[in-house]
C-alpha atoms as a PDB file:
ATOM      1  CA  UNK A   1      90.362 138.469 144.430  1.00  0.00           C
ATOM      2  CA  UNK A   2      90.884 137.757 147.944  1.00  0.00           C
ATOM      3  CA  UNK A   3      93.420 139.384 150.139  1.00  0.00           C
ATOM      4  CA  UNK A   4      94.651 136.204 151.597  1.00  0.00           C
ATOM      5  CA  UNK A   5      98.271 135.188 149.957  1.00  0.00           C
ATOM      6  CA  UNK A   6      97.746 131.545 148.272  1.00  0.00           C
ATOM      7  CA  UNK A   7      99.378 128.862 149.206  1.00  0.00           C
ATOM      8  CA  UNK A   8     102.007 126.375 146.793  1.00  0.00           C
ATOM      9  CA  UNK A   9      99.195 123.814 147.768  1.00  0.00           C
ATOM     10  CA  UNK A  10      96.035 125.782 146.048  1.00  0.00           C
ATOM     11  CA  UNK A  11      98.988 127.266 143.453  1.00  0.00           C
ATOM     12  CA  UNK A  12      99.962 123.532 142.278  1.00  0.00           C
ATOM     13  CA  UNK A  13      96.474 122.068 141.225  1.00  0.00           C
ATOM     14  CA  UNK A  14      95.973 124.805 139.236  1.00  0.00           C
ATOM     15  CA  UNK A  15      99.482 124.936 137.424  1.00  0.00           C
ATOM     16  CA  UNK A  16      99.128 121.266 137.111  1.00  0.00           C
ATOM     17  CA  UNK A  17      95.920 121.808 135.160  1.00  0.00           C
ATOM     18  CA  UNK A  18      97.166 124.649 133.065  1.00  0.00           C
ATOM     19  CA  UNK A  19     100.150 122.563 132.141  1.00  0.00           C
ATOM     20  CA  UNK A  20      97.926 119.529 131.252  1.00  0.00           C
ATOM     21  CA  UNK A  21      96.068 121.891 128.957  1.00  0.00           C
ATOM     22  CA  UNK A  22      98.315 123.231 127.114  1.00  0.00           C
ATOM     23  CA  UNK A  23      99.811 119.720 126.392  1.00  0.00           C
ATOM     24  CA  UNK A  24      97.003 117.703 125.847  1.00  0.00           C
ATOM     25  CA  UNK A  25      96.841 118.646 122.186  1.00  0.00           C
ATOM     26  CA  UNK A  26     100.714 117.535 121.550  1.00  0.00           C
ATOM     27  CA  UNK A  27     100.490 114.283 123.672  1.00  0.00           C
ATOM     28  CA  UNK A  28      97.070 113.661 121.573  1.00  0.00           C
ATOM     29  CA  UNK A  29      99.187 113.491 118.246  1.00  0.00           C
ATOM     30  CA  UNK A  30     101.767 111.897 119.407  1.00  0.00           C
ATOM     31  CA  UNK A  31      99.699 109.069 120.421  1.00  0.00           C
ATOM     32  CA  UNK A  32      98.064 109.152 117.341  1.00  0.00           C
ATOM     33  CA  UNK A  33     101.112 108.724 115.240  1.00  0.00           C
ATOM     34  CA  UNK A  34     102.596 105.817 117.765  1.00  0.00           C
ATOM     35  CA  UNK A  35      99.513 104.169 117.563  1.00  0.00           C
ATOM     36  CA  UNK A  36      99.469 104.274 113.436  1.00  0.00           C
ATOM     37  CA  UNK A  37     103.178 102.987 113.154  1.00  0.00           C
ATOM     38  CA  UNK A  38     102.368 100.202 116.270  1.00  0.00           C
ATOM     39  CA  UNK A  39      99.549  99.151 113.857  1.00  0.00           C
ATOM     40  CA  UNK A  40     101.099  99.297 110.987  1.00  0.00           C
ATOM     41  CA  UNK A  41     104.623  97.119 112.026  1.00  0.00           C
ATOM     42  CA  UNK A  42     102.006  94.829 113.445  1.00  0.00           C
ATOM     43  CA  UNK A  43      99.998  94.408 110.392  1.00  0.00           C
ATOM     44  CA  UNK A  44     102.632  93.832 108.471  1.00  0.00           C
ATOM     45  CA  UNK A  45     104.135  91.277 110.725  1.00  0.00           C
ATOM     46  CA  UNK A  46     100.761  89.626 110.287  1.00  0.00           C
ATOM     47  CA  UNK A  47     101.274  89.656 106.440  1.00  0.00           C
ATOM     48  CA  UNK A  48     104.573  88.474 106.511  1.00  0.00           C
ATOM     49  CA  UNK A  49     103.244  85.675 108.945  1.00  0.00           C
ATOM     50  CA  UNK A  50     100.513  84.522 107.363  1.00  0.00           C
ATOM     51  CA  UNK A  51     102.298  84.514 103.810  1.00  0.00           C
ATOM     52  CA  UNK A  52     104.722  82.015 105.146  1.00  0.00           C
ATOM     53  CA  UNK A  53     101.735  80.272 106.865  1.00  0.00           C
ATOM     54  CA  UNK A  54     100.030  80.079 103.382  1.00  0.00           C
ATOM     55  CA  UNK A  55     102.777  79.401 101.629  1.00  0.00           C
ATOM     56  CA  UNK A  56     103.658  76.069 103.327  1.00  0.00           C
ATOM     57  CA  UNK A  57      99.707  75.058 102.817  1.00  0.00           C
ATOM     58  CA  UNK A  58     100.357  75.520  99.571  1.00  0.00           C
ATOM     59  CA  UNK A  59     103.116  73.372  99.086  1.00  0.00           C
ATOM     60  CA  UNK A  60     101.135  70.808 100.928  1.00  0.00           C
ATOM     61  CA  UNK A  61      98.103  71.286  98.868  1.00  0.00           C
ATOM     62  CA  UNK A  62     100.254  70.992  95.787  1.00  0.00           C
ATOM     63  CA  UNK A  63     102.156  68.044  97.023  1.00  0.00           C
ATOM     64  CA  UNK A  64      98.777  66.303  98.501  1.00  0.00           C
ATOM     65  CA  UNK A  65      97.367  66.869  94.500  1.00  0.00           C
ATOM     66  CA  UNK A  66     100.198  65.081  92.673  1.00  0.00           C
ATOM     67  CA  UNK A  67      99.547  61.964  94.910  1.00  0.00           C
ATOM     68  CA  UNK A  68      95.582  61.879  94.129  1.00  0.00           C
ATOM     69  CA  UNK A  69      96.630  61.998  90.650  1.00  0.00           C
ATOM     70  CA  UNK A  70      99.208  59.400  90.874  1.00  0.00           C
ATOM     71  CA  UNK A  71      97.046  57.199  93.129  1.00  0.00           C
ATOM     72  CA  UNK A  72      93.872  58.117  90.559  1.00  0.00           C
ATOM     73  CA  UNK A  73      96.140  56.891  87.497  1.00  0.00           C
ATOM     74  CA  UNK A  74      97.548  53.816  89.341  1.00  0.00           C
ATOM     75  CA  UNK A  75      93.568  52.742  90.058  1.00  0.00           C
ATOM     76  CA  UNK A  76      92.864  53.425  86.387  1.00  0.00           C
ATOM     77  CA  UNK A  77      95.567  51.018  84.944  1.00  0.00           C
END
């Protein structure tokens, strides 16, 4: 070691660094875990989205069928 007294300057970097270590690990997981339940609200949003979405098609698709049939049994008579 040098005899020279160190500065706040050289003594912040380096307590800055330390500090970053040692938390790195916790911030890690709790980005992890954010980033699961983020993903997770959003895919379920999705779901919820799209099942409306579909479900409307469906109608549609249901309603669209009982005309061919009608219009199919009309042309038949």
């Amino acid at each position: 070691m040098s005899d020279e007294p160190t500065t706040e300057n050289e003594k912040s970097p380096d307590l800055k660094a330390r500090f970053k270590q040692l938390t790195q690990p916790i911030m890690d997981s709790l980005d992890s875990k954010i980033r699961e339940q983020v993903d997770h609200r959003v895919d379920e949003r999705v779901d919820q989205s799209l099942s409306a979405r579909l479900s409307v098609i469906e109608r549609a698709i249901a309603d669209l069928d009982r005309e061919v049939k009608e219009l199919k049994k009309k042309a038949s008579s």
